[in-house]
C-alpha atoms as a PDB file:
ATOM      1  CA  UNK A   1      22.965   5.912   7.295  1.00  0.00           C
ATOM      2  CA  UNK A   2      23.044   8.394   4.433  1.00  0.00           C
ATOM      3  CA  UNK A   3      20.756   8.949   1.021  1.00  0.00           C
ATOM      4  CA  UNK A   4      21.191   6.717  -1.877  1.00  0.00           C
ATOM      5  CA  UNK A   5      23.893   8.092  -3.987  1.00  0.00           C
ATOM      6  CA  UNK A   6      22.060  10.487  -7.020  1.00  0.00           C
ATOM      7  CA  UNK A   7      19.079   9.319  -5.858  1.00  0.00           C
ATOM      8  CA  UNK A   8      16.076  11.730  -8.457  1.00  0.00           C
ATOM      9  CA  UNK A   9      13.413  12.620  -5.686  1.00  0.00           C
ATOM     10  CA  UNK A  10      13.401  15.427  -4.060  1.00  0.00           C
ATOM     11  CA  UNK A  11      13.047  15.935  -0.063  1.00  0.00           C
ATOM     12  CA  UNK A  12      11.079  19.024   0.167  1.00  0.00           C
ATOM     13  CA  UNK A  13      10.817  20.388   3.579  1.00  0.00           C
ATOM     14  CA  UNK A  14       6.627  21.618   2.940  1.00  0.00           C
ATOM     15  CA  UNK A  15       2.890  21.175   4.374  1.00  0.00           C
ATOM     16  CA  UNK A  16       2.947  17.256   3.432  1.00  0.00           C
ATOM     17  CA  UNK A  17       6.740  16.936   5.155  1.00  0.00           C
ATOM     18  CA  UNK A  18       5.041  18.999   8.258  1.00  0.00           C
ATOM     19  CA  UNK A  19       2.128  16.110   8.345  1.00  0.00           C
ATOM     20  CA  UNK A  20       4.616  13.387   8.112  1.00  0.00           C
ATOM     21  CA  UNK A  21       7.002  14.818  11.266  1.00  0.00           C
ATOM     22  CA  UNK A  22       3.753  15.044  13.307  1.00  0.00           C
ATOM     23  CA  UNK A  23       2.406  11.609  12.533  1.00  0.00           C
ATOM     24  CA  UNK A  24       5.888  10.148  13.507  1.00  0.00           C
ATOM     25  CA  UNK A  25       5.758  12.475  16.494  1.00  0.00           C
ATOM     26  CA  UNK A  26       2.525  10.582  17.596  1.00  0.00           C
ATOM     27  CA  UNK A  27       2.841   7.308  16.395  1.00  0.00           C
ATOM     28  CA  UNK A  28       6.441   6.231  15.521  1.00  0.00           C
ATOM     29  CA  UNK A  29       7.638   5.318  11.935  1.00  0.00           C
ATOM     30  CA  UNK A  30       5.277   2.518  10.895  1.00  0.00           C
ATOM     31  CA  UNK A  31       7.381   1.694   7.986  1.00  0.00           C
ATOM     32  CA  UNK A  32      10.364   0.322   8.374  1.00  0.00           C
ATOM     33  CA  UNK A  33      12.935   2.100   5.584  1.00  0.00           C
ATOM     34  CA  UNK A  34      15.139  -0.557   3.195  1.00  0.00           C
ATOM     35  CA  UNK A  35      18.536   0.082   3.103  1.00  0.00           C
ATOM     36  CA  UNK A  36      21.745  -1.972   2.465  1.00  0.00           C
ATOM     37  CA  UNK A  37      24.919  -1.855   3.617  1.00  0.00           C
ATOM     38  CA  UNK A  38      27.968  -0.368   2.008  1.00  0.00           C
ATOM     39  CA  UNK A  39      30.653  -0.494   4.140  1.00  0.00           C
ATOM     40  CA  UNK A  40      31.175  -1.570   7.754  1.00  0.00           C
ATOM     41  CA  UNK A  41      29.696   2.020   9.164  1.00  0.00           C
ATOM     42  CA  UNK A  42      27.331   2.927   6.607  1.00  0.00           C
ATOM     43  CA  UNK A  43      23.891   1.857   5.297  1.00  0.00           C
ATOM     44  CA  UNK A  44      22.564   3.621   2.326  1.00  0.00           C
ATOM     45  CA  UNK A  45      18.497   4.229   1.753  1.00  0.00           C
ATOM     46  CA  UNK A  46      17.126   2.703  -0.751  1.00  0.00           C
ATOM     47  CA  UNK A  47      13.428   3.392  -0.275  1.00  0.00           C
ATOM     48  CA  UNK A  48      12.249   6.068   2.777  1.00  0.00           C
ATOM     49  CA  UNK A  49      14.238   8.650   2.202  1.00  0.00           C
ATOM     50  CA  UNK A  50      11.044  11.083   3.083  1.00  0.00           C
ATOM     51  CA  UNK A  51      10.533   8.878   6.309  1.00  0.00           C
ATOM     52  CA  UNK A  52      14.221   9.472   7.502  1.00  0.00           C
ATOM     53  CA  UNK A  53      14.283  13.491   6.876  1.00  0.00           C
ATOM     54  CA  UNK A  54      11.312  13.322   8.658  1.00  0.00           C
ATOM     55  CA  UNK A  55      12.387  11.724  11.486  1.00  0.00           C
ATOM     56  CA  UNK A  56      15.212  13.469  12.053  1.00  0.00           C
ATOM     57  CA  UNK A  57      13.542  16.818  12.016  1.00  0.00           C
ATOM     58  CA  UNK A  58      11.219  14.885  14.897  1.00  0.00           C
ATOM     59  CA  UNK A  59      14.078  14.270  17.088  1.00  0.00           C
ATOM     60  CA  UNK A  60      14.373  10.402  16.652  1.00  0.00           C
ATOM     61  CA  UNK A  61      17.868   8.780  17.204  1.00  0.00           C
ATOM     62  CA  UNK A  62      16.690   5.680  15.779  1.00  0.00           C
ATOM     63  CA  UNK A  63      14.757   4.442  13.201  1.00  0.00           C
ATOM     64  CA  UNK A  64      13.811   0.786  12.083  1.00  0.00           C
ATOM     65  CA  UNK A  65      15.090  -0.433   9.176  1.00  0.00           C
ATOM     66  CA  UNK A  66      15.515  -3.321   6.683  1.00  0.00           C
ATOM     67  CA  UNK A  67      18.536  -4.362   5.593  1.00  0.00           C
ATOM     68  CA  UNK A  68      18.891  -5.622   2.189  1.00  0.00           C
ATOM     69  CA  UNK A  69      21.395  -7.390  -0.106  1.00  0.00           C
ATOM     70  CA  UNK A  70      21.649  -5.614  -3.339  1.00  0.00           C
ATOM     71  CA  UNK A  71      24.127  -4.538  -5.737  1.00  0.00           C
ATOM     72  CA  UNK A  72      24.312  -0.741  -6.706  1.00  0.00           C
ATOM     73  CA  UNK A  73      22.235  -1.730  -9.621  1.00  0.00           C
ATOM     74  CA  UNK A  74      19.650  -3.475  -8.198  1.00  0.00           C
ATOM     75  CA  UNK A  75      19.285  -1.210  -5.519  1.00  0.00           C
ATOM     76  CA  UNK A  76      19.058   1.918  -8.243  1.00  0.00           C
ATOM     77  CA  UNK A  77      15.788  -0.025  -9.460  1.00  0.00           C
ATOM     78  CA  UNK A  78      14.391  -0.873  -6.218  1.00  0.00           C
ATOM     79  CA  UNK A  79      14.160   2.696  -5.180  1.00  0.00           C
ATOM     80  CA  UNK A  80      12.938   4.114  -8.043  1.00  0.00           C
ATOM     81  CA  UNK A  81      10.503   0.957  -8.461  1.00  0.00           C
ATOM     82  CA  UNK A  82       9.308   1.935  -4.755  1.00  0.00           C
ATOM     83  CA  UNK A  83       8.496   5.800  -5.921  1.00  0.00           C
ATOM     84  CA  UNK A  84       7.802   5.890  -9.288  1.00  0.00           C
ATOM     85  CA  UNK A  85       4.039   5.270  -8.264  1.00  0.00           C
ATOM     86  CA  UNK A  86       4.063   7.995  -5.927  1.00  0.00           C
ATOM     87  CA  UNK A  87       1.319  11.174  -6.598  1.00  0.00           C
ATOM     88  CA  UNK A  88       2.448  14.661  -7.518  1.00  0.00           C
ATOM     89  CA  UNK A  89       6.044  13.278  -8.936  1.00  0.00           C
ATOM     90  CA  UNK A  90       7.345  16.358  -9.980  1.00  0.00           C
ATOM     91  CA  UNK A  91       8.764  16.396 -13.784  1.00  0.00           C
ATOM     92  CA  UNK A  92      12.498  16.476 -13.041  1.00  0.00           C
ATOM     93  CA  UNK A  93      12.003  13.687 -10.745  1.00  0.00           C
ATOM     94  CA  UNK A  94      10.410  11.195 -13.779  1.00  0.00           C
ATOM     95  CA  UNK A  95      13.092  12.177 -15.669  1.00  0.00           C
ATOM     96  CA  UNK A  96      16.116  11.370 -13.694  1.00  0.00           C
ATOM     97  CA  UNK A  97      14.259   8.076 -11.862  1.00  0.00           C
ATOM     98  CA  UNK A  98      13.847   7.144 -15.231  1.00  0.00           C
ATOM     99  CA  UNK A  99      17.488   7.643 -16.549  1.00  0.00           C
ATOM    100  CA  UNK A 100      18.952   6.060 -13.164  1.00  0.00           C
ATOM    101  CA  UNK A 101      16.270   3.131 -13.850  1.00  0.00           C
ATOM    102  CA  UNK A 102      17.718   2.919 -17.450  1.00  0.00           C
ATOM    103  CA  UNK A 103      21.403   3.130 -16.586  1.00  0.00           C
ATOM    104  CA  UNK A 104      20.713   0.032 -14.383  1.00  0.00           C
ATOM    105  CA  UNK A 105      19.508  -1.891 -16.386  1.00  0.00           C
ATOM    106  CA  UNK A 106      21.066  -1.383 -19.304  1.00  0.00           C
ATOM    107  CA  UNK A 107      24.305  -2.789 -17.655  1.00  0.00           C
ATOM    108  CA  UNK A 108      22.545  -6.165 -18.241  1.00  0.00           C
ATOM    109  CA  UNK A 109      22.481  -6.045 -22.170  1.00  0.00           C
ATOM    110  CA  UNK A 110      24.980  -7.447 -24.425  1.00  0.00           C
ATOM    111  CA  UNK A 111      25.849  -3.870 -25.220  1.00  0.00           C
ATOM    112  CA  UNK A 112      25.682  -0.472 -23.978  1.00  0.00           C
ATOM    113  CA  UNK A 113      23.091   0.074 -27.573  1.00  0.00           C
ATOM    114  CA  UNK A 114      21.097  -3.424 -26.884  1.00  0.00           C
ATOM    115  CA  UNK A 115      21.102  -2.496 -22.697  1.00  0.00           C
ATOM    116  CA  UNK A 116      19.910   1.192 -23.389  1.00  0.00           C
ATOM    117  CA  UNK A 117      16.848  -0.221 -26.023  1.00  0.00           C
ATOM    118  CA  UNK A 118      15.788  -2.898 -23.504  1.00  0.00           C
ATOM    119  CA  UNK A 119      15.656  -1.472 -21.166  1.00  0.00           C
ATOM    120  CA  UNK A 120      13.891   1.392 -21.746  1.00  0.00           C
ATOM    121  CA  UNK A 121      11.603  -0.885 -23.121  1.00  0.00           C
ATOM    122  CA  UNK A 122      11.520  -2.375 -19.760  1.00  0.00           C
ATOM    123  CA  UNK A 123      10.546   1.061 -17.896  1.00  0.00           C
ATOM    124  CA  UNK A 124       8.073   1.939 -20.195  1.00  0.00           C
ATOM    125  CA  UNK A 125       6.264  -1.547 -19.242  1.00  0.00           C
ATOM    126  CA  UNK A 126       7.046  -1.138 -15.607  1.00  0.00           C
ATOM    127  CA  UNK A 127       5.574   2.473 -15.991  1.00  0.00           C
ATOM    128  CA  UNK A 128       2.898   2.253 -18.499  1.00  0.00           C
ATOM    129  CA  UNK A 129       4.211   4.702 -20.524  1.00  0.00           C
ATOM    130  CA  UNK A 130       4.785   4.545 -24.186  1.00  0.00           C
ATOM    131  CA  UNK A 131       8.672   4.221 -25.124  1.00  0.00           C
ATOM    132  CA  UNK A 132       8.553   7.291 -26.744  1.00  0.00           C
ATOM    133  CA  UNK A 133       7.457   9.255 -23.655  1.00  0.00           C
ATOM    134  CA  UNK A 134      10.558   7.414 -21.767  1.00  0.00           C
ATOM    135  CA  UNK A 135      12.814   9.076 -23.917  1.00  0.00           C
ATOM    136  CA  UNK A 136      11.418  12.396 -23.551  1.00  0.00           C
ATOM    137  CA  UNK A 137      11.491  12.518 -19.942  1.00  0.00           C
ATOM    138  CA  UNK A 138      14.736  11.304 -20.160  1.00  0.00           C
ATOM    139  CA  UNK A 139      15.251  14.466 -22.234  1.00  0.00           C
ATOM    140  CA  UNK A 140      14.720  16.832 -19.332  1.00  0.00           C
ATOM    141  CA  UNK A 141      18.037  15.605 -17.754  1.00  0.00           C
ATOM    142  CA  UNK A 142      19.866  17.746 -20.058  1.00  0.00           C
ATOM    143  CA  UNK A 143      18.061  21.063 -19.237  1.00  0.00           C
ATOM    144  CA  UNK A 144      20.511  23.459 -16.511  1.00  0.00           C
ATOM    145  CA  UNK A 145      18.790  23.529 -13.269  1.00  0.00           C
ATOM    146  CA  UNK A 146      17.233  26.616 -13.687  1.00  0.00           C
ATOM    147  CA  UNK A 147      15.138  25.692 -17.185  1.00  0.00           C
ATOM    148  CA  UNK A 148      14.080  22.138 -15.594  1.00  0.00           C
ATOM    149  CA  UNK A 149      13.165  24.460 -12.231  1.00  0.00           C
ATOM    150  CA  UNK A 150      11.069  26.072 -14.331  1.00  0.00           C
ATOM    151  CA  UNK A 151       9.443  22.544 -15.942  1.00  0.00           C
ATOM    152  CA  UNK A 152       8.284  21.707 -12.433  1.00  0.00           C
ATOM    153  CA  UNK A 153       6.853  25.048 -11.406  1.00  0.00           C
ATOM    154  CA  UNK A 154       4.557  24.998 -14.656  1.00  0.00           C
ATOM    155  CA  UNK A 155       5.994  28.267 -16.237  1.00  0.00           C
ATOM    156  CA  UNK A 156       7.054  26.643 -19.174  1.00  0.00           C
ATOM    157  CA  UNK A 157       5.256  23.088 -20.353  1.00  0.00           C
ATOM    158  CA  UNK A 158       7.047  19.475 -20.444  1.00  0.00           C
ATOM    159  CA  UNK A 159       7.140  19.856 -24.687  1.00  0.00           C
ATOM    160  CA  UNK A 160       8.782  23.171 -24.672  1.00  0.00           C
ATOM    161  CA  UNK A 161      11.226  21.570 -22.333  1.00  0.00           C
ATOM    162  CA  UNK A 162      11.718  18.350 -24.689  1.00  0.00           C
ATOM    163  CA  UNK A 163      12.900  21.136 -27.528  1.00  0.00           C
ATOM    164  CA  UNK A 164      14.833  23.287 -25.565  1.00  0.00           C
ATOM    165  CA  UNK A 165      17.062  20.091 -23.850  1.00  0.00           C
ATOM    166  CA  UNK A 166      18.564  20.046 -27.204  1.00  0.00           C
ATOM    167  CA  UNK A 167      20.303  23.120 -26.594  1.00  0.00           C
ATOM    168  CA  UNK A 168      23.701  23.096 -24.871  1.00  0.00           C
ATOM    169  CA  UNK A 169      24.365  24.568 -21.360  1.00  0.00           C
ATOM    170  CA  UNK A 170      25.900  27.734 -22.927  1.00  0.00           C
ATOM    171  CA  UNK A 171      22.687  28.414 -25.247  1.00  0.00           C
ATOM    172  CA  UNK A 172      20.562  27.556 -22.015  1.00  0.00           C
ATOM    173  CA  UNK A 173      22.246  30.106 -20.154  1.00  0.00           C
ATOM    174  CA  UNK A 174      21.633  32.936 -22.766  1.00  0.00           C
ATOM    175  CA  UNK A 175      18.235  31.532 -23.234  1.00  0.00           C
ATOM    176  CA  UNK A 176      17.915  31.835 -19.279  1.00  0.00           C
ATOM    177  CA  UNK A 177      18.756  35.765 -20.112  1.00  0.00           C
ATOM    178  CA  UNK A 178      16.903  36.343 -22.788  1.00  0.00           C
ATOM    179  CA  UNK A 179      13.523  35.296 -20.579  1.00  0.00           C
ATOM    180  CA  UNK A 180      14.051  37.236 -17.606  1.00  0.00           C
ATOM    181  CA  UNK A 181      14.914  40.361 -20.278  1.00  0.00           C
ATOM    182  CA  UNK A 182      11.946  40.098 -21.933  1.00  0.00           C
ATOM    183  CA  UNK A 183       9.586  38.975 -19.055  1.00  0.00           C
ATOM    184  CA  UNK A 184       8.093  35.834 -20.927  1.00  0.00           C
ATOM    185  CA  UNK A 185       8.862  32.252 -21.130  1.00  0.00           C
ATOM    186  CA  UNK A 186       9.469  30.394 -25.180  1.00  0.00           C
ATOM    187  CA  UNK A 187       6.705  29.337 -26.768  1.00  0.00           C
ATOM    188  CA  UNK A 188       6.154  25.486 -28.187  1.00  0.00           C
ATOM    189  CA  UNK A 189       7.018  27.102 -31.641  1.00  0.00           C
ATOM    190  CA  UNK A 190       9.785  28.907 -30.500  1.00  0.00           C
ATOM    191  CA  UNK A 191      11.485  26.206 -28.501  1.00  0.00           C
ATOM    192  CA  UNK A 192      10.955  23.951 -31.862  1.00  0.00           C
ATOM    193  CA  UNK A 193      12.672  26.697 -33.831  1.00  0.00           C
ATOM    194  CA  UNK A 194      15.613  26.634 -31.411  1.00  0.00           C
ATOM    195  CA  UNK A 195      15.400  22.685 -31.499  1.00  0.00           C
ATOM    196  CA  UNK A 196      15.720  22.955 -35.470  1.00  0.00           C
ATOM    197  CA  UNK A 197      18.450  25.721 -35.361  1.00  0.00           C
ATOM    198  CA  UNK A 198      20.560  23.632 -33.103  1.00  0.00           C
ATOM    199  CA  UNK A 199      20.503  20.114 -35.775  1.00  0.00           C
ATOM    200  CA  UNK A 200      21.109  23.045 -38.614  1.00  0.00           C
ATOM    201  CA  UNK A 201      23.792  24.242 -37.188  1.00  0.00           C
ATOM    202  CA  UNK A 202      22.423  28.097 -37.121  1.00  0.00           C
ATOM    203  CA  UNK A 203      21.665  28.220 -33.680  1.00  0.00           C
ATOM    204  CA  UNK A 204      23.195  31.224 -31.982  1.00  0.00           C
ATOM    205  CA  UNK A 205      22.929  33.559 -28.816  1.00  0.00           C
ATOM    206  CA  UNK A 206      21.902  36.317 -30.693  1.00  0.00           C
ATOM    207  CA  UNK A 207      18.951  33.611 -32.816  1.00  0.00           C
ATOM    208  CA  UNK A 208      18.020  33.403 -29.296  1.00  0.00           C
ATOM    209  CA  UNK A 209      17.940  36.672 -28.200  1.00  0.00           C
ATOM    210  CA  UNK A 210      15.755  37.329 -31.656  1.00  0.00           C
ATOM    211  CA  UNK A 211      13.195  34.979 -31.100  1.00  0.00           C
ATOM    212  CA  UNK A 212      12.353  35.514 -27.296  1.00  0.00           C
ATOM    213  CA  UNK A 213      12.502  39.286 -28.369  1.00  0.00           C
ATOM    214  CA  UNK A 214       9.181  38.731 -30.808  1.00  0.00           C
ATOM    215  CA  UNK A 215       5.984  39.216 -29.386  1.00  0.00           C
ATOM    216  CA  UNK A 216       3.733  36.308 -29.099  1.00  0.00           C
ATOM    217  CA  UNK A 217       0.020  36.219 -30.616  1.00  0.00           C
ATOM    218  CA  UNK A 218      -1.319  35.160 -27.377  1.00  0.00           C
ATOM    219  CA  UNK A 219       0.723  37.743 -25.345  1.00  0.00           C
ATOM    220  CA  UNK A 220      -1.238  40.292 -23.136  1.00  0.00           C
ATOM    221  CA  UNK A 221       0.226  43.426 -22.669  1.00  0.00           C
ATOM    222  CA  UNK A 222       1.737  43.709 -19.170  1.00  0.00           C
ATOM    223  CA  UNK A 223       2.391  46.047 -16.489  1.00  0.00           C
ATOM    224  CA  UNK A 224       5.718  45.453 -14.657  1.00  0.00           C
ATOM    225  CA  UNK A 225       6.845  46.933 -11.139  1.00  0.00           C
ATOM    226  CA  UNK A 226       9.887  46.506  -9.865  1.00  0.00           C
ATOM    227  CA  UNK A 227      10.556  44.793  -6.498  1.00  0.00           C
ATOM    228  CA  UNK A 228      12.155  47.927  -5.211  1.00  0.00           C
ATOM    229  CA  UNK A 229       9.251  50.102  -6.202  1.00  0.00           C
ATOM    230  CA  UNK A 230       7.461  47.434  -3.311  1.00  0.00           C
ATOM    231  CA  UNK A 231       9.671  47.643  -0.810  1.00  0.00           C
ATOM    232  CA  UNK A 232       7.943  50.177   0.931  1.00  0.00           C
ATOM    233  CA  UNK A 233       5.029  48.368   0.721  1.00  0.00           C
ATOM    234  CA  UNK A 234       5.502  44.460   1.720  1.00  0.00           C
ATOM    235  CA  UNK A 235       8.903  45.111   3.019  1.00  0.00           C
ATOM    236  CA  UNK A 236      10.060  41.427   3.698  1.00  0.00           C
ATOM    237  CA  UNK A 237       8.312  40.261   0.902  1.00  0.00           C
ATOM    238  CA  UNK A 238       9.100  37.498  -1.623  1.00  0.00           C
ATOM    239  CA  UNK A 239       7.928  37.598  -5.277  1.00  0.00           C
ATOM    240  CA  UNK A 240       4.969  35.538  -4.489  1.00  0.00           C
ATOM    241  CA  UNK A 241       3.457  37.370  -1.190  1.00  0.00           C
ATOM    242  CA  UNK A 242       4.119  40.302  -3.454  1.00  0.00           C
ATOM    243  CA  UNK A 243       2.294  39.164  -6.077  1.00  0.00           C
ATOM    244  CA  UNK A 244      -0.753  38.200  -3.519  1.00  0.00           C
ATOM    245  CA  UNK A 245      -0.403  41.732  -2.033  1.00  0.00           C
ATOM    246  CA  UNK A 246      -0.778  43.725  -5.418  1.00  0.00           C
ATOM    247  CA  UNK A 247      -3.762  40.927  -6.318  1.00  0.00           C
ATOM    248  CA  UNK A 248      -5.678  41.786  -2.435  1.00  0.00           C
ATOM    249  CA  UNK A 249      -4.638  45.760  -3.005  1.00  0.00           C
ATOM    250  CA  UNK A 250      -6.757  45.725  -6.635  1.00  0.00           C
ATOM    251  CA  UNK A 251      -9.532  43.657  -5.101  1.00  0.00           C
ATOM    252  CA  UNK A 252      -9.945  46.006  -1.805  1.00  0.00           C
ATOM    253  CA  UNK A 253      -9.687  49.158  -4.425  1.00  0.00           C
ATOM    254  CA  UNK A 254     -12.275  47.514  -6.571  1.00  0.00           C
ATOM    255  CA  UNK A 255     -14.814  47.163  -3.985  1.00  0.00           C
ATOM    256  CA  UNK A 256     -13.821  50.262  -2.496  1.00  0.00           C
ATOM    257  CA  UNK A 257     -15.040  51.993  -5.825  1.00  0.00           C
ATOM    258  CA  UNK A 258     -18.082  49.689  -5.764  1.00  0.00           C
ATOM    259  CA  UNK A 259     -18.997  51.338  -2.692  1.00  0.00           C
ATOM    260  CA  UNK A 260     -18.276  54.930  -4.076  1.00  0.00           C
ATOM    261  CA  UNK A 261     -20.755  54.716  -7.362  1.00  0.00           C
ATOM    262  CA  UNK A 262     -23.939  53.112  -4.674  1.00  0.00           C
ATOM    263  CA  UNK A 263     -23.456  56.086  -2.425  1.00  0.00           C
ATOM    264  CA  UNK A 264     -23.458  58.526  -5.184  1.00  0.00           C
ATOM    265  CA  UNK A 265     -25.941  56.387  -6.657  1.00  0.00           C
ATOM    266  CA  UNK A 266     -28.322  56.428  -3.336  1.00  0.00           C
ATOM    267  CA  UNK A 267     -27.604  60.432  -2.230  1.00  0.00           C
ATOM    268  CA  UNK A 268     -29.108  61.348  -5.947  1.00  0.00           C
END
């Protein structure tokens, strides 16, 4: 039994994936997962593929399963039918459950034009979203990796990620560059100016390097530290617990000189 083939959600090994491995520990998969067979020795997942990581980390062997008929297509809309409704569906998961969704059915128009238009007329009914937004999410399929990583942490929005898929991989790259040089993400504006530059035909690395290189209205000035500069300090530490240690370091100074005005304050 292995994953569907491309299939957009991501298997993230986490506190919720922890919970699930302990409830099958206790009481078994209560779930069966749907799968279908495509060849004599394999099954493929089509919905469960949380389930089965799961219970693999929990030491089953087995697991129970249903087996279903289904063509490639059908089973590309079956599993991302069976998730699409899931909570806290990251961005980069929408957008490629929604282009698998669309590729599948759009092999049942007349024409690759009339199958793409149906059908994501089709998801955005299925979804309740508006056509428009459809599109857009489909968008996000064309950022590298690292931009739509980015998307789903939250350091740059879903809109400046719509403007910025219009870019090709090479611009995305120096774009990629030109944020970690200048310690600050594009804003909206900026990501639209790229957009325009692109269906102009000005766009270039150094129009990139230009605009990420101006200083934003809203931008606070910043203090930066190296990692190195930390090492001494949180050794082992990744960006994040580094981040928390400089955070708890300010707040135990801070009360720390709290304390040291009241004394002087009392002992006058």
């Amino acid at each position: 039994m292995k994953p569907f083939e491309g299939h957009p959600y991501k298997v993230i090994d986490n506190e919720e994936m922890d919970s699930l491995i302990e409830s099958i520990r206790q009481r078994g998969i209560m779930t069966p997962l749907i799968v279908r067979r495509i060849s004599d020795n394999w099954y493929e997942i089509i919905s469960g593929h949380r389930r089965a990581h799961a219970a693999e980390l929990a030491g089953l062997e087995t697991v129970p399963v249903i087996e279903m008929e289904m063509t490639r297509d059908e089973a590309a809309i079956a599993l991302v039918d069976s998730n699409l409704h899931r909570e806290h569906l990251l961005p980069s998961e929408k957008a490629f459950a929604y282009k698998l969704k669309m590729e599948a059915l759009a092999h049942q128009g007349t024409s690759r034009q009339l199958g793409e238009k149906w059908s994501v007329s089709k998801i955005s009914e299925d979804a309740n979203e508006s056509e428009r937004q459809i599109h857009r999410y489909i968008r996000l399929t064309h950022l590298i990796p690292a931009l739509l990583d980015m998307v789903d942490d939250g350091r740059i929005a879903f809109s400046v990620g719509v403007e910025l898929s219009f870019l090709d991989s090479d611009l995305q790259a120096a774009l990629m560059t030109a944020i970690y040089l200048n310690d600050c993400t594009p804003s909206y504006a900026q990501a639209c100016r790229m957009h325009k530059a692109v269906n102009d035909g000005s766009i270039s690395e150094e129009m990139i390097d230009k605009i990420m290189a101006e200083e934003k209205p809203n931008q606070k000035e910043k203090v930066s530290i190296s990692a190195d500069e930390l090492r001494g300090y949180v050794p082992n530490g990744t960006p994040s617990e580094m981040k928390a240690f400089i955070r708890k370091a300010c707040e135990h100074y801070s009360d720390y000189l709290k304390r040291k005005e009241r004394n002087s304050d009392e002992a006058r």
